[in-house]
Protein backbone atom coordinates (compact mmCIF):
# COMPACT_ATOMS: atom_id res chain seq x y z
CA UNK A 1 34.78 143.76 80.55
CA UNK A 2 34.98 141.24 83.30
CA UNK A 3 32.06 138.68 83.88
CA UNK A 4 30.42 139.21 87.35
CA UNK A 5 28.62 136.79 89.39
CA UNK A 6 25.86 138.25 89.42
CA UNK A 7 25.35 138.44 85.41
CA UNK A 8 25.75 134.85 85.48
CA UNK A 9 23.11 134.86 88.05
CA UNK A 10 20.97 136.62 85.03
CA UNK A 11 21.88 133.97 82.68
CA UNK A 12 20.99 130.90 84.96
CA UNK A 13 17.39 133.07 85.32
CA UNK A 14 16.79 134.00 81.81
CA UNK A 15 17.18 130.01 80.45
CA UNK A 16 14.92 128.67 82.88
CA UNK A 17 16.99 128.60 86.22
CA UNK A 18 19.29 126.24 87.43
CA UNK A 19 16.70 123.23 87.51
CA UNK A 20 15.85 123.59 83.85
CA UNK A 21 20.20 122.71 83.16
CA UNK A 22 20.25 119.06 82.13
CA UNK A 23 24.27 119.54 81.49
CA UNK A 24 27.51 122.38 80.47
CA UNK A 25 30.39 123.17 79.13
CA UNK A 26 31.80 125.66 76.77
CA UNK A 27 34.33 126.06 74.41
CA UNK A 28 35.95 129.51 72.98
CA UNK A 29 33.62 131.72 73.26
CA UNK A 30 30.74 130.13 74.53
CA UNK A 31 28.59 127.95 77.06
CA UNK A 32 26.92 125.48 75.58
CA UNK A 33 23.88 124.10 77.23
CA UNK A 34 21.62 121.05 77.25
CA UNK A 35 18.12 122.51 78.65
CA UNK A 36 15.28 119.90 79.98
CA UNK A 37 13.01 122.71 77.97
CA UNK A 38 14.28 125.12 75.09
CA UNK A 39 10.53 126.98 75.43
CA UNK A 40 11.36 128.14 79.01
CA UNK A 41 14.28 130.80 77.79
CA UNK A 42 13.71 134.37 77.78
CA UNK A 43 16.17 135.17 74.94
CA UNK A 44 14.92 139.11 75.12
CA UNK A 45 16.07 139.17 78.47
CA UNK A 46 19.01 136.95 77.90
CA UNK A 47 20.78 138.81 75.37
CA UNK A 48 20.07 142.36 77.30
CA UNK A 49 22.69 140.88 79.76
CA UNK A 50 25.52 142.71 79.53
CA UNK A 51 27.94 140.06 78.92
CA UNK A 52 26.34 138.04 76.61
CA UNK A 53 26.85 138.97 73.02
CA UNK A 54 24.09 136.44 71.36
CA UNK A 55 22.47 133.08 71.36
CA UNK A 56 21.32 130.63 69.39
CA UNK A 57 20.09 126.89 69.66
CA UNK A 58 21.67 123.95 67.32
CA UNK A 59 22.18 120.68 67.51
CA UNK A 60 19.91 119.74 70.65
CA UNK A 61 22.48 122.55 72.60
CA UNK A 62 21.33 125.96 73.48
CA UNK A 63 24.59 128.13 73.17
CA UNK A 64 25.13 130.92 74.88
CA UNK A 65 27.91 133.78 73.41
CA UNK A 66 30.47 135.04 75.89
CA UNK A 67 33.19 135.52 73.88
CA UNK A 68 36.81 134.75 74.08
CA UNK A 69 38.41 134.66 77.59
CA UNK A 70 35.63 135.26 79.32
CA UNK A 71 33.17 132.34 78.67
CA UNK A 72 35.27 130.21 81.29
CA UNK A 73 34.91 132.47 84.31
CA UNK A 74 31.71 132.60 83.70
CA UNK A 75 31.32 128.69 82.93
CA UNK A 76 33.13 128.46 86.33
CA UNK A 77 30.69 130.81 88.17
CA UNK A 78 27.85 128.99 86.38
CA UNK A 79 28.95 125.52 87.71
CA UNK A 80 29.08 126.91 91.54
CA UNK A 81 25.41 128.55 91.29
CA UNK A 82 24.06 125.46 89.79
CA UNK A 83 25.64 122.87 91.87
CA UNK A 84 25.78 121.07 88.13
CA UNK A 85 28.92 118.62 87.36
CA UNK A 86 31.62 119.66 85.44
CA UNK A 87 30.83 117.94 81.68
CA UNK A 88 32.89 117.19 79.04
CA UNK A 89 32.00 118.75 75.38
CA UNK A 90 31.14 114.90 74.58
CA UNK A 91 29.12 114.49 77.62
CA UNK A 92 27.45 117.56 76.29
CA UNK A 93 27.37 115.96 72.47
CA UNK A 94 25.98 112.64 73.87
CA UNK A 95 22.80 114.43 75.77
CA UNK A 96 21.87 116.55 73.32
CA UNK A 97 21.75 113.55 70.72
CA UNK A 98 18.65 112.57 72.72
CA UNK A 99 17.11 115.76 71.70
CA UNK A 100 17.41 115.17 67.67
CA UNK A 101 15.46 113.29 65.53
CA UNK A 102 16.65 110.94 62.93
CA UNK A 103 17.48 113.33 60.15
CA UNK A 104 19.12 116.05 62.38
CA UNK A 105 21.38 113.01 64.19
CA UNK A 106 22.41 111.47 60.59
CA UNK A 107 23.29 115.21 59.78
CA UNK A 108 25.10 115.43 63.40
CA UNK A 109 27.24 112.50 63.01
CA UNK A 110 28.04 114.35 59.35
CA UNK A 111 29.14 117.20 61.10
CA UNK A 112 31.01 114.54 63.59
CA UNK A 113 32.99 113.03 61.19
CA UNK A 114 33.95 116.53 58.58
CA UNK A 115 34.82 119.36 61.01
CA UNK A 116 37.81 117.71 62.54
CA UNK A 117 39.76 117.02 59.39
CA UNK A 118 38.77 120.59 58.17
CA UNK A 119 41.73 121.92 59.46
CA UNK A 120 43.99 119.75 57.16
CA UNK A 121 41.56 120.04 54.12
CA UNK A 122 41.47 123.95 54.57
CA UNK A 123 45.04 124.06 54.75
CA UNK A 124 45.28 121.65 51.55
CA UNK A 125 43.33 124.16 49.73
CA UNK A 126 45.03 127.55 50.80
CA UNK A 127 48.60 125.48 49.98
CA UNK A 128 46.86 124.73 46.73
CA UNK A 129 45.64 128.16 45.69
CA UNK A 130 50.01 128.91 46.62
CA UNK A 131 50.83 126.44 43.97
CA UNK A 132 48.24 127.94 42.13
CA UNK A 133 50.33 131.19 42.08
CA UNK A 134 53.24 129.79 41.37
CA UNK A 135 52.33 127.44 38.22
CA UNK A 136 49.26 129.90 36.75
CA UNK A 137 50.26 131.66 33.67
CA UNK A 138 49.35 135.49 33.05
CA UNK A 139 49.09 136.04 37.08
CA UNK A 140 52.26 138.00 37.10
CA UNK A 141 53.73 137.93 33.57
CA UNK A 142 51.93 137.77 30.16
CA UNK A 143 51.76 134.11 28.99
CA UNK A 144 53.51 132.76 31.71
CA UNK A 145 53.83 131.53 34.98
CA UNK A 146 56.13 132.04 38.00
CA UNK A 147 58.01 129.26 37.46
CA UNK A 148 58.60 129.73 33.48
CA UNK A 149 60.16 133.06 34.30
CA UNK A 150 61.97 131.99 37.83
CA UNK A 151 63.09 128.13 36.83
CA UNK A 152 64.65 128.17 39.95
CA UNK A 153 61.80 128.12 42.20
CA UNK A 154 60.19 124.70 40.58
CA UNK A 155 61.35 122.18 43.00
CA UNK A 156 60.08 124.73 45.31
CA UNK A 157 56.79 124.54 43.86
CA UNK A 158 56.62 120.95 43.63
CA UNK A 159 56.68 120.31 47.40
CA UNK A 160 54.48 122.67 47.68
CA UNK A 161 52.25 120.89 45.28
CA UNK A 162 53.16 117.51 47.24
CA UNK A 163 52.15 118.92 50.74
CA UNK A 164 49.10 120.11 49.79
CA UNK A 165 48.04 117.07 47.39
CA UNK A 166 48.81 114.56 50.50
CA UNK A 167 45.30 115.23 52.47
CA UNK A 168 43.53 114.50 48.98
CA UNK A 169 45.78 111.85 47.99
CA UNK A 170 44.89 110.22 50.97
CA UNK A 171 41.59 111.70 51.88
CA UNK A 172 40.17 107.92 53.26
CA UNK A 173 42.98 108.15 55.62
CA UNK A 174 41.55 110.91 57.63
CA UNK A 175 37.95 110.13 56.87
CA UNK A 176 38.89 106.53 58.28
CA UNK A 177 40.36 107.47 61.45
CA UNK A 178 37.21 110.33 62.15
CA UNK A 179 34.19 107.95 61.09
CA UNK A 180 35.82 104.96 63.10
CA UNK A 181 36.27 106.94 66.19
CA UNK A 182 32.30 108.45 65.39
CA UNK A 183 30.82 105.34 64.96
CA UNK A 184 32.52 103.72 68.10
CA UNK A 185 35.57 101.48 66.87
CA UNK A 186 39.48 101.75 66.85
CA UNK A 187 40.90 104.94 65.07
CA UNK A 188 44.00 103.55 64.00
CA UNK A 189 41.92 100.87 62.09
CA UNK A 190 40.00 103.35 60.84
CA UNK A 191 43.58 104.92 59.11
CA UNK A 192 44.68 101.44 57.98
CA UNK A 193 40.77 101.02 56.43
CA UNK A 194 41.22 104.46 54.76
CA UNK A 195 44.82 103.57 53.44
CA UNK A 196 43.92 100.30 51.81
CA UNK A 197 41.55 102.33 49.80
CA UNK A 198 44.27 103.83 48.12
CA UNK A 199 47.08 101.50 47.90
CA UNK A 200 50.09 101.90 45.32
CA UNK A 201 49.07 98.48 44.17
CA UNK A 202 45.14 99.68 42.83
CA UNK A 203 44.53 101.59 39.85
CA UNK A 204 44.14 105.33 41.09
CA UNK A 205 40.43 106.19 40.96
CA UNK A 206 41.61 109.20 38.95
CA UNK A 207 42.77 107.11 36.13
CA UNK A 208 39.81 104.97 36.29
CA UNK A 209 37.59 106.84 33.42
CA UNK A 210 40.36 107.05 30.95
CA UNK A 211 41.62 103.57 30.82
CA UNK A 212 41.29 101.27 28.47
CA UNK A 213 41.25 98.30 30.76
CA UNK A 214 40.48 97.87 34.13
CA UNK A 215 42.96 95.54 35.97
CA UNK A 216 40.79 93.04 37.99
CA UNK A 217 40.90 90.13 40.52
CA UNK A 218 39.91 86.80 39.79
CA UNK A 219 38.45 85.56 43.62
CA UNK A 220 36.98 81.79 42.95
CA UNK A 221 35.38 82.89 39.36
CA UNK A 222 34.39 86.43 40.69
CA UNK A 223 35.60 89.70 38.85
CA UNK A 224 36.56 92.19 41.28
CA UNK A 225 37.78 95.41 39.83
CA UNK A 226 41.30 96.34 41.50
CA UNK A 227 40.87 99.95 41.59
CA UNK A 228 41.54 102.49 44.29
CA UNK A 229 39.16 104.93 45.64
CA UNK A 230 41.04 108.38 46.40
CA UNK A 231 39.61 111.79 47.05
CA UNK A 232 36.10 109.12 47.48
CA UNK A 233 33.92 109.91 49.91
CA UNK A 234 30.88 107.36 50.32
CA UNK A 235 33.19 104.13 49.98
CA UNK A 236 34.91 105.13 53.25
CA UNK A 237 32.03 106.35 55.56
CA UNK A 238 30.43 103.51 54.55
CA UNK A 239 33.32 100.65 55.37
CA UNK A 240 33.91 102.77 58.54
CA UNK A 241 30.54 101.95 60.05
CA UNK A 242 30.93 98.44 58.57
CA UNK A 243 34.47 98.02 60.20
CA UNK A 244 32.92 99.81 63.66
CA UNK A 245 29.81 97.60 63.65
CA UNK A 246 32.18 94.22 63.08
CA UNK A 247 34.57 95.19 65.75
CA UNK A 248 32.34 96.02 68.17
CA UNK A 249 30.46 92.94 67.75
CA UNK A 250 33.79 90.69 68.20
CA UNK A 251 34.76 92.64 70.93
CA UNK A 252 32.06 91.77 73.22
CA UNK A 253 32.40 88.01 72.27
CA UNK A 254 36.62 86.86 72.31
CA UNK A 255 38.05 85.72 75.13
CA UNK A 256 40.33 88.80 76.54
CA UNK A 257 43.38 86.77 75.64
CA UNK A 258 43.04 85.97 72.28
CA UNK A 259 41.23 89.47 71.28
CA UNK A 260 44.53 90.67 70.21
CA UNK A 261 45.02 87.67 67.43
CA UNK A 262 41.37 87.80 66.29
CA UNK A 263 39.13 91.22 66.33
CA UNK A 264 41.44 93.67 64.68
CA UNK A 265 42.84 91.29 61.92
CA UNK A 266 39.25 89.68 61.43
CA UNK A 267 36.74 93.14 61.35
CA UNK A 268 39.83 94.52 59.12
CA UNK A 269 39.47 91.63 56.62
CA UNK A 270 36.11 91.02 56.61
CA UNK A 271 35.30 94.95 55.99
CA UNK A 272 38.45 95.05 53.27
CA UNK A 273 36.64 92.43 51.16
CA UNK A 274 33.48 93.82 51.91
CA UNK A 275 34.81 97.05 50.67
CA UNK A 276 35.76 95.83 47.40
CA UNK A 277 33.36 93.25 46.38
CA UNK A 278 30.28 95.43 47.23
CA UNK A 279 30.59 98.86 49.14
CA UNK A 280 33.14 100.28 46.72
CA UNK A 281 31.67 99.70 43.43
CA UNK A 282 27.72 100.55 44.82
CA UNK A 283 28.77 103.78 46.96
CA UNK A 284 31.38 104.99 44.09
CA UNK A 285 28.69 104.88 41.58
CA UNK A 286 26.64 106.60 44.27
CA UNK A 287 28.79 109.38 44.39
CA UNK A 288 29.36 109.85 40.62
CA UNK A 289 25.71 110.23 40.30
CA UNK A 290 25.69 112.68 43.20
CA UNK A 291 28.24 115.14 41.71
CA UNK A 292 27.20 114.64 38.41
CA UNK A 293 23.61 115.82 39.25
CA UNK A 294 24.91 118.53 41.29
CA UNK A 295 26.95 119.55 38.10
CA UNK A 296 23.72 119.07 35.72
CA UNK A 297 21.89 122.03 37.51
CA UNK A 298 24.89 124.22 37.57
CA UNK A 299 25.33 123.53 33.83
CA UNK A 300 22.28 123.79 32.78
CA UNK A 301 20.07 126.07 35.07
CA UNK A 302 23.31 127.73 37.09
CA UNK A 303 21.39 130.92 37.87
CA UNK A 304 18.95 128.58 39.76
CA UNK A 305 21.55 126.83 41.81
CA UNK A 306 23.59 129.82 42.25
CA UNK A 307 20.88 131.44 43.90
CA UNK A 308 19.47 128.43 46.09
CA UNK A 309 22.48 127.75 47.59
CA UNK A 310 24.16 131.36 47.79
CA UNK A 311 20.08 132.51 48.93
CA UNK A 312 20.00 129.24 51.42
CA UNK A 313 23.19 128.68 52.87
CA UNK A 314 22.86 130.71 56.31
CA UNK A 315 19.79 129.12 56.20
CA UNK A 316 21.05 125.52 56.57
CA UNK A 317 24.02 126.95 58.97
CA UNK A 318 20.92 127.67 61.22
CA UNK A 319 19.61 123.78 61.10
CA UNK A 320 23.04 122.38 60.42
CA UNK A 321 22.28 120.99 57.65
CA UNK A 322 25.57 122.62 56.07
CA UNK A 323 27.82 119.85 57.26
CA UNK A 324 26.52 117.78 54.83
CA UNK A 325 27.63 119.57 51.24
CA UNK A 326 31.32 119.05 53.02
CA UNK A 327 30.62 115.95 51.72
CA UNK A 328 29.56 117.01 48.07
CA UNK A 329 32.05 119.60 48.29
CA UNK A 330 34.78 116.92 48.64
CA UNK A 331 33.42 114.73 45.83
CA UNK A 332 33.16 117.21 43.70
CA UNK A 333 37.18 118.47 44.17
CA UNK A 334 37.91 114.68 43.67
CA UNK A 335 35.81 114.04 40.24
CA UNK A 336 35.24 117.38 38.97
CA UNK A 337 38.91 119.17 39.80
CA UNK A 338 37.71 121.64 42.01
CA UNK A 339 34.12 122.81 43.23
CA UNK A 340 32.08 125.26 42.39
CA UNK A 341 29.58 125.13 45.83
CA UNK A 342 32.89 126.55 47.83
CA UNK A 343 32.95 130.10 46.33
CA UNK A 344 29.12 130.73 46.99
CA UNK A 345 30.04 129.90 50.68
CA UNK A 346 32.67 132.53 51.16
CA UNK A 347 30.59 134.94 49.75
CA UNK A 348 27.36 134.07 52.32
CA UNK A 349 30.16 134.52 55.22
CA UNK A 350 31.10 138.02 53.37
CA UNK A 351 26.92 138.85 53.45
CA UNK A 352 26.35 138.29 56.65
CA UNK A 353 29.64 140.29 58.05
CA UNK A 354 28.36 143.15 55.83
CA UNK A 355 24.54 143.00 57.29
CA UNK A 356 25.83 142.99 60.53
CA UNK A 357 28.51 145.73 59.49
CA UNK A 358 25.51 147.98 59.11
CA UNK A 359 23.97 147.41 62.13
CA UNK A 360 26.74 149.30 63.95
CA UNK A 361 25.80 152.50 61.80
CA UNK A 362 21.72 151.62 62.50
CA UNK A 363 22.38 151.41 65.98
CA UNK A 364 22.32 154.21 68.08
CA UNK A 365 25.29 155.48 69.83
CA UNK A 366 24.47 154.93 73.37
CA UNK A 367 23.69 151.49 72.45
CA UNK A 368 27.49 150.81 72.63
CA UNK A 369 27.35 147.05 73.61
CA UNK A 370 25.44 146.67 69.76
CA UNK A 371 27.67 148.83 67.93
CA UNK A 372 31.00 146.81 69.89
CA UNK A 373 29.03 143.36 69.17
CA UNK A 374 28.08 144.43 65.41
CA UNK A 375 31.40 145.86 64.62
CA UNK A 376 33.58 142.71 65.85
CA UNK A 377 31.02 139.89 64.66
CA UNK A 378 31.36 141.74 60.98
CA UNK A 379 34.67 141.18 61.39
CA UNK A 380 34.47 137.57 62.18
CA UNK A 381 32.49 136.72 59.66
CA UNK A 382 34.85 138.83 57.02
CA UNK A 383 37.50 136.08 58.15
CA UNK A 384 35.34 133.15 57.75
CA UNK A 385 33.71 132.69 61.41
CA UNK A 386 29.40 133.86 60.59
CA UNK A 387 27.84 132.83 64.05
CA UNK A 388 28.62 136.17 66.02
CA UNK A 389 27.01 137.97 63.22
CA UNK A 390 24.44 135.59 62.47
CA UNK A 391 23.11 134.57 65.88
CA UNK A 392 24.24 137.87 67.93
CA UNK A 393 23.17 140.19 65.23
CA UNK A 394 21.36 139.67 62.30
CA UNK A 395 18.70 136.62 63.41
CA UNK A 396 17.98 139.28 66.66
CA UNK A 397 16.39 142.20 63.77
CA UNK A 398 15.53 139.58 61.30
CA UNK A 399 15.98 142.53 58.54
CA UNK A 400 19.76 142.11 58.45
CA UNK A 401 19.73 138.19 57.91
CA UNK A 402 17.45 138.49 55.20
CA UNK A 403 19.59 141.23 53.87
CA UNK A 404 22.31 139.17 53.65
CA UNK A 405 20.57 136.56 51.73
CA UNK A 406 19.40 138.68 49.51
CA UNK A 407 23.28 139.63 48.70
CA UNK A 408 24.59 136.60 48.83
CA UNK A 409 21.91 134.93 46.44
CA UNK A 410 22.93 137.37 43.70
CA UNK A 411 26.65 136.93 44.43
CA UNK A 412 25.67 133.09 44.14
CA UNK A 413 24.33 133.70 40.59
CA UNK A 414 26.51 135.48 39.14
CA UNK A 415 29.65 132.75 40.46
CA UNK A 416 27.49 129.80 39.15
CA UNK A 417 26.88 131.87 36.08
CA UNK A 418 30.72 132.59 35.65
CA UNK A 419 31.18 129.15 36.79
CA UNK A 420 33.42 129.81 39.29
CA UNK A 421 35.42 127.22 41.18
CA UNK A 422 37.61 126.64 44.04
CA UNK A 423 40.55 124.00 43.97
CA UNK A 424 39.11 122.67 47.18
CA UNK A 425 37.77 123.34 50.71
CA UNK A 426 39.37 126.94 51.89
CA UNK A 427 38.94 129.60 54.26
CA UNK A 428 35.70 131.66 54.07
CA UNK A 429 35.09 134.90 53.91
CA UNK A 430 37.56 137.43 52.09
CA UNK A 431 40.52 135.33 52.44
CA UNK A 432 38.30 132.82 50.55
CA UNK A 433 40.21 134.52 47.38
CA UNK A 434 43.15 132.12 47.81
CA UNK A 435 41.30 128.84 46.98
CA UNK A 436 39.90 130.44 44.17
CA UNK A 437 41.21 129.24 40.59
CA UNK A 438 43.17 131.80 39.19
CA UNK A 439 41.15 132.52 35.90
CA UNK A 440 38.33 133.08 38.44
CA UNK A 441 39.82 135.87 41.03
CA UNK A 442 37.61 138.60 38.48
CA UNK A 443 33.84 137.11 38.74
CA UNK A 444 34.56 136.03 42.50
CA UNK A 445 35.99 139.51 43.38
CA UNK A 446 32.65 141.18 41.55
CA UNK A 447 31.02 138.86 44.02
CA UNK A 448 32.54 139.60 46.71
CA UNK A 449 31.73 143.14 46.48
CA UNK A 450 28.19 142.25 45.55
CA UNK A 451 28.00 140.56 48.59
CA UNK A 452 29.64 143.04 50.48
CA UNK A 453 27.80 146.39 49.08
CA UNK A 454 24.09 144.90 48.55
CA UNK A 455 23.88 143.59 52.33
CA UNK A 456 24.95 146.63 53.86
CA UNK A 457 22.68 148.91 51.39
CA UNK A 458 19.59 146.76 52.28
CA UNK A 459 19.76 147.04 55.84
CA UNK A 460 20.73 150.43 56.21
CA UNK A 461 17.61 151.05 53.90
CA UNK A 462 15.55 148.61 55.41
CA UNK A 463 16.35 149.95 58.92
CA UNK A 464 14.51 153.27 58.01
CA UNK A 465 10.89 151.46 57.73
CA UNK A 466 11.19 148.45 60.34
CA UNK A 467 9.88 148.75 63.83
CA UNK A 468 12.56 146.28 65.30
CA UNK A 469 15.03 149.10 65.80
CA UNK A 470 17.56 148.58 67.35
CA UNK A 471 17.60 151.41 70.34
């Protein structure tokens, strides 16, 4: 398919014309808008264009699916009808900021922060799950591991284990250097910030409830405990704004010649106290209440918080509001060995491919540009990616999205039953198998093909009654 001028033409029409564009840009696979006035878009009429395979709104930005190398000719063609400037996906970020209120920009700057260290926490966990393979006992041979049988392959293992413990180890690190940059300061402070967190010289945070005495410092008749804060969460975010807030202040007030000598080493030491004396302690305790809640209702009422979050999830992927269990997720990995939340997202990215799996058999076949959209958004979401299927599919019927939740809320029960867990932050979908622990590949394949089976079932069912057919 190749994107004509005039089907961008369509597009410009169908969100409000080119006066109703406040800014653009796109990424992958699609444009992503900021529009004076959301209420002006035809989306009936938009998504019967034939290059445009679904679209949702989020964050302030109305986004537009193209799909992969075609969404910049037609960004390019867009930018010529509309006279608009060229903007960067910042520029985009920064105007449609304006659009949020105060809850959806605090879960914004979340998202901000997480999503670009995923790639090295995903890649922990899938090293992990390796390891995993390697070390677990009754995997491959009765009572024993890999390694027990094959000796030889144990140094192998342990760098294995050592590359993929390094993003936890020194998880501030990378939340330093994002939340600095977010919040408006230097990045490479941000790392150094992160980093002091976890210095050789402080007892590791992991050691921290089993010791029988906490070393401390002695500043001017004030204890300060001398422990470290890895895999911690709060305790960086938290001296990241602190560190941003103090630099930019200093910044604006040194003399250009002496900036050098005074604002890094000065925000830095300030905020490293600060850290210690007061954010630390307050924001760790913070967090241990956090998780620990979080593990009270899976405990004690798991059914109930296996089937909120697995009958929610696509639910807060519409709002956004998913970035912010990356948090939880990573606090729970760090004081709980693993998390449990993980799992019950795979399978929600396995519902949702399924529900929109179906929708290729609902729809008819001259319908071909549904059955081509269905078919390869199922298979995106199958592999972890759910907003082809969501947006493009399953939102446009309704039936199918609720389908999917329907699955995925009983695959979430019967994981949080089985209490199911996840070394860390993985890949979704069906690869999601490879974070899993070991001892729990059985419950979270049963859930898997729960979630697979139950969404497709329901909407093929479901399809028979409805009047939003597809046609």
């Amino acid at each position: 398919m190749s994107v004509s001028r005039e089907s961008v033409r369509e597009i410009i029409e169908a969100i409000g014309g080119k006066d109703n564009i406040q800014t653009a840009t796109h990424c992958v696979t699609r444009l992503r808008l900021v529009l004076k006035d959301e209420k002006k878009v035809d989306k009936e009429r938009l998504e019967e264009i034939d290059i445009v395979k679904g679209s949702f709104s989020s964050n302030g930005q109305f986004q537009v699916v193209i799909g992969q190398g075609l969404v910049n000719k037609a960004y390019q063609i867009l930018a010529e009808e509309t006279g608009i400037e060229q903007a960067s996906k910042q520029d985009v970020k920064d105007a449609a900021t304006q659009n949020l209120n105060p809850l959806q920009r605090a879960i914004k700057t979340l998202a901000d922060i997480f999503i670009p260290i995923l790639p090295a926490i995903v890649t922990a966990g899938l090293l992990m799950g390796l390891n995993n393979i390697l070390t677990g006992p009754d995997i491959f041979y009765d009572g024993k591991s890999v390694i027990d049988v094959h000796p030889q392959w144990a140094d192998l293992t342990s760098i294995i284990n050592l590359i993929a413990n390094t993003a936890f180890v020194f998880l501030p690190g990378l939340i330093g250097w994002s939340a600095v940059k977010r919040f408006g300061g230097s990045p490479l402070l941000g790392i150094v910030l992160g980093l002091i967190l976890v210095h050789p010289d402080l007892m590791n945070a992991w050691d921290y409830g089993k010791a029988d005495e906490i070393p401390t410092w002695n500043l001017f008749g004030l204890e300060i405990d001398k422990i470290g804060y890895q895999g911690q969460v709060l305790p960086i975010l938290f001296a990241s704004l602190l560190l941003a807030k103090i630099e930019q202040f200093l910044d604006k007030r040194v003399h250009d010649s002496i900036k050098l000598l005074v604002v890094a080493p000065v925000a830095l030491l300030i905020t490293g106290f600060a850290a210690f004396i007061l954010i630390g302690p307050v924001t760790f305790f913070i967090g241990n209440m956090l998780t620990d809640g979080v593990i009270w209702v899976f405990d004690h009422v798991s059914w109930l918080g296996g089937l909120l979050y697995g009958g929610l999830y696509a639910v807060m992927v519409i709002t956004g509001m998913h970035h912010t269990f990356l948090a939880v997720d990573l606090q729970l990995v760090s004081n709980a060995g693993g998390t449990f939340l993980w799992p019950i997202l795979a399978l929600s990215n396995i519902a949702q491919g399924s529900a929109a799996l179906a929708m290729m058999f609902v729809a008819k076949k001259e319908n071909e540009k549904l059955r081509g959209l269905a078919g390869t958004s199922a298979i995106s979401a199958y592999l972890g990616i759910t907003e082809p299927a969501m947006f493009g599919v399953n939102l446009r019927y309704k039936y199918p999205f609720i389908s999917a939740l329907i699955g995925s809320a009983i695959g979430g029960v019967l994981l949080a039953m089985t209490k199911t867990t996840a070394f860390s932050i993985g890949v979704g979908g069906l690869p999601g198998i490879l974070s899993i622990k070991a001892e729990y590949w059985l419950p979270f394949a049963i859930g898997m093909l729960i979630a697979i089976v139950v969404p497709f079932v329901l909407t093929m069912i479901w399809s028979k009654f409805s009047k939003n057919k597809p046609v």
